[in-house]
Protein backbone atom coordinates (compact mmCIF):
# COMPACT_ATOMS: atom_id res chain seq x y z
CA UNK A 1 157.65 -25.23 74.47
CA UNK A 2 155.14 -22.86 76.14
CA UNK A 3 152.91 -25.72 77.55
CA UNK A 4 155.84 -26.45 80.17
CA UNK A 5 156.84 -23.61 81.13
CA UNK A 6 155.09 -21.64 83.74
CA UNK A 7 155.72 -18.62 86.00
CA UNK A 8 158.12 -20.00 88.41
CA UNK A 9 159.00 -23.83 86.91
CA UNK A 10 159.57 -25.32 83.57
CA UNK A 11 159.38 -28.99 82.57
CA UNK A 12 161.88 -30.27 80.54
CA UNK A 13 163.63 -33.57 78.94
CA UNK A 14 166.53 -35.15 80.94
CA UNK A 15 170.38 -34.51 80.07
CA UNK A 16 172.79 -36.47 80.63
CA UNK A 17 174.21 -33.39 83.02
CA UNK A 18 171.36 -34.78 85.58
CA UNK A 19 173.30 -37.95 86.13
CA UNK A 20 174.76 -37.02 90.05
CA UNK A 21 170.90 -35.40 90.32
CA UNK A 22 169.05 -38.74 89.56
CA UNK A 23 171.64 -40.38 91.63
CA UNK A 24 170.66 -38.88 94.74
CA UNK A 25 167.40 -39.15 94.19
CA UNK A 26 167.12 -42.35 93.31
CA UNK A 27 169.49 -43.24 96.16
CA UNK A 28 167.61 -41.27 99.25
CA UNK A 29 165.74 -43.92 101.69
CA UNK A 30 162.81 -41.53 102.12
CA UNK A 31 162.02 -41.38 98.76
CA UNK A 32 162.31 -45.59 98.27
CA UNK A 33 159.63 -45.12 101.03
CA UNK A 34 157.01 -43.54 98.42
CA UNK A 35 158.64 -45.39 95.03
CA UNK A 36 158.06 -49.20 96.43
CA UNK A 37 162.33 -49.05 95.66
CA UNK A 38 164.28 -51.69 98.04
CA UNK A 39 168.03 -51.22 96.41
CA UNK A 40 170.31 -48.42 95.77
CA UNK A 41 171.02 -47.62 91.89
CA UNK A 42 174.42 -47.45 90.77
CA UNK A 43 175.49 -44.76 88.65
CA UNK A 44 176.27 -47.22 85.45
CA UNK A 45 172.65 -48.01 85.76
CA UNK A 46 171.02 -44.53 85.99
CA UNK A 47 173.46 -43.40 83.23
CA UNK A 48 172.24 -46.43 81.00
CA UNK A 49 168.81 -45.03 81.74
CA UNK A 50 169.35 -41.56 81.06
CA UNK A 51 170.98 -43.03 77.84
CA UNK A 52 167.50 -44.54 77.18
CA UNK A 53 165.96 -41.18 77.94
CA UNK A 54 164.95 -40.26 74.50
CA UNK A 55 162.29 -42.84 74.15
CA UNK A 56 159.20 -41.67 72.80
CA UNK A 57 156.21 -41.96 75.67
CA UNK A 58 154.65 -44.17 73.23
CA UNK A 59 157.31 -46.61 73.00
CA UNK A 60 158.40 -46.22 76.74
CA UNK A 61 155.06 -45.67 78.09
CA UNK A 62 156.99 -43.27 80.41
CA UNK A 63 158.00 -39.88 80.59
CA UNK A 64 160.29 -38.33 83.37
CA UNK A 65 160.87 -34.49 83.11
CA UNK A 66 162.86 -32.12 85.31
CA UNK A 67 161.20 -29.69 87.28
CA UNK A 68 163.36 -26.37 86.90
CA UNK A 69 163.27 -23.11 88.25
CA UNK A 70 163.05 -20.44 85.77
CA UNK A 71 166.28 -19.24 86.93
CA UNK A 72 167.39 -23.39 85.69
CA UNK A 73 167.82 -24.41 89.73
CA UNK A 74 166.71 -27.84 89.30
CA UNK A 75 164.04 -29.01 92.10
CA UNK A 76 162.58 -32.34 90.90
CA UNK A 77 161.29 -35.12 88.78
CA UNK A 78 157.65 -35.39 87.66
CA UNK A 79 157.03 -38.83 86.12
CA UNK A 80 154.20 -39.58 83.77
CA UNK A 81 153.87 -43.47 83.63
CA UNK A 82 151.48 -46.34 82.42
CA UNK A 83 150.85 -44.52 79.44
CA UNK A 84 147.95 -46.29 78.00
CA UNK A 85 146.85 -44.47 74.84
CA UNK A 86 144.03 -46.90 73.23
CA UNK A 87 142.45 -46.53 77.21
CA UNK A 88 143.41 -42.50 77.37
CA UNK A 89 145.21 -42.37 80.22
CA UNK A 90 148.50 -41.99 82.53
CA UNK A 91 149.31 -41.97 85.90
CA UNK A 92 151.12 -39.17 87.17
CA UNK A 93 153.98 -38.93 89.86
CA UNK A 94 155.99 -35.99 91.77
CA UNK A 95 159.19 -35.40 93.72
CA UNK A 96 160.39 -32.18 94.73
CA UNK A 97 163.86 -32.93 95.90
CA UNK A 98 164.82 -30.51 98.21
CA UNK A 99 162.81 -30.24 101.41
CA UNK A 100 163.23 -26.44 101.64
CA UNK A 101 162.14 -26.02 97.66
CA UNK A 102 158.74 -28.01 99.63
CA UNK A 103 155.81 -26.28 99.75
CA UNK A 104 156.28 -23.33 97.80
CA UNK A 105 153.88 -24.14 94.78
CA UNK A 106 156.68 -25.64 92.32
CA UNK A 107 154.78 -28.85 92.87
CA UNK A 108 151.63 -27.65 91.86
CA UNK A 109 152.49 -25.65 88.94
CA UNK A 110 154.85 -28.16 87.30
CA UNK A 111 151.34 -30.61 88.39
CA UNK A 112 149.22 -28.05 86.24
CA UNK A 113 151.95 -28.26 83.40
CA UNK A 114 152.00 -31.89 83.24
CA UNK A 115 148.39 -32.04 83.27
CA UNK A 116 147.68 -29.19 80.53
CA UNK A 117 150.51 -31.30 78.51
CA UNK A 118 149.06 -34.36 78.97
CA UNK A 119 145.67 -33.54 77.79
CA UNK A 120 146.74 -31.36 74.61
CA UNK A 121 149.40 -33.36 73.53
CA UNK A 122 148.65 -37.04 74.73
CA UNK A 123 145.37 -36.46 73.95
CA UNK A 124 144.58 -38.56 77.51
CA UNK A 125 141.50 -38.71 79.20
CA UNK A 126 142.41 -39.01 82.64
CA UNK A 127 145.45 -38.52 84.75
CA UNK A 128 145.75 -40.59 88.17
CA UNK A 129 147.65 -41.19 91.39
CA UNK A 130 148.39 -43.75 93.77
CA UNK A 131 149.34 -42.19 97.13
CA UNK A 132 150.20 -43.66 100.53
CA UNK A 133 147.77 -43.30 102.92
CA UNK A 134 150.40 -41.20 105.25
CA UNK A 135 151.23 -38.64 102.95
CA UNK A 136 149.88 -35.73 103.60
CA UNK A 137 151.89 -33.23 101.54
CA UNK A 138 151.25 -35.50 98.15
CA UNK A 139 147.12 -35.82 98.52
CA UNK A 140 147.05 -32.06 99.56
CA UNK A 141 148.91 -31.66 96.55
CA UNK A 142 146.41 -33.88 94.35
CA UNK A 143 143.64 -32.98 95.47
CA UNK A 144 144.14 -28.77 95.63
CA UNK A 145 144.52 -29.23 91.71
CA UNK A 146 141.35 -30.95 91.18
CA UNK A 147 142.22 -34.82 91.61
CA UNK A 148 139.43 -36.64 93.04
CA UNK A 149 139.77 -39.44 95.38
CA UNK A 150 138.18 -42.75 94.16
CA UNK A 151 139.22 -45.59 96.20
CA UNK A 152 141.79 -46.81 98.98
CA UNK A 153 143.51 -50.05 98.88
CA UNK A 154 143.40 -51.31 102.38
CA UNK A 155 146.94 -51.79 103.93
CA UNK A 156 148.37 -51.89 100.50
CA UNK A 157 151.97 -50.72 100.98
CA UNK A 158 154.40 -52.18 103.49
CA UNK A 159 156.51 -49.42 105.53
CA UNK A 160 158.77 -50.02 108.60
CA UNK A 161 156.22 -49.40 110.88
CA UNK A 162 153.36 -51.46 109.17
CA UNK A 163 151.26 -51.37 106.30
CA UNK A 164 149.63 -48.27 104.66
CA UNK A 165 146.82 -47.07 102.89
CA UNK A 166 146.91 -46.20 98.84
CA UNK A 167 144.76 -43.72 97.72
CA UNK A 168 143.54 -43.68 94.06
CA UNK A 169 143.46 -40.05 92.49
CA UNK A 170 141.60 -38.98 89.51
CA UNK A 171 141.59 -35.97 87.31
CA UNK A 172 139.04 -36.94 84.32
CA UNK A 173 139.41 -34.62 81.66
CA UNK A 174 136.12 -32.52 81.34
CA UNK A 175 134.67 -32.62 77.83
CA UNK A 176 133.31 -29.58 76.22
């Protein structure tokens, strides 16, 4: 599908091969820090999920797809979830696993797929984004690809040292 693949990443459905991937993911403590996640996942549970994977979005109301390199490295998850199509809209949430894989634009160009999918194919009006307060990398992120902030919740999320902020992102689609 050309709409998810880019110049350095590609978006695509989850295999059952991404089992020991979603593991650690799902499993790493400074992740559960931006997911609202308290307990570990076993791997009977995320392979039940991944079982589950084929759901249409507008049964699940959820999408997950891999963020791969073009050369097929796998570097993350980008979730669309809440799909609400009578309201035309989904929110819209990134990991890039790999702290090295940070920073290079992957992020933002699987973003830009996501978002270009979303509105030709999901036929959404807006795309948004609840991010903590503290993190910096994920509203740079947001807000370089044309997310606007629209409100903070006021010590929303509890962290282990105190509450936090949530930002609200939007990205209204612009009509011609």
């Amino acid at each position: 599908m050309v709409t998810l693949k880019g110049e350095s990443v590609y978006l695509r459905a989850l295999e059952p091969t991404d089992l020991d991937f979603l593991y650690t993911i799902e499993n790493d403590e400074e992740i559960w820090e931006l997911s609202s996640t308290q307990t570990p996942y076993s791997k009977f549970l995320i392979k039940q999920y991944l079982e589950n994977s084929h759901q249409d979005i507008y049964e699940a109301k959820q999408l997950r797809l891999v963020i791969c390199k073009n050369d097929a490295e796998v570097l993350g998850l980008i979730d669309l979830y809440d799909f609400n199509p009578k309201h035309g809209r989904v929110g819209v949430g990134i990991v890039v696993a790999n702290a090295n894989n940070r920073g290079k634009g992957y992020g933002s160009e699987a973003l830009q797929l996501v978002i270009k999918y979303s509105f030709a194919y999901l036929h959404v009006h807006q795309l948004y984004a609840n991010v903590s307060g503290n993190n910096t990398r994920s509203r740079t992120l947001f807000e370089a690809n044309d997310f606007l902030k629209v409100g903070v919740k006021k010590d929303w999320n509890r962290y282990k040292d105190g509450f936090q902020d949530e930002i609200l992102y939007q990205l209204i689609k612009v009509c011609t």
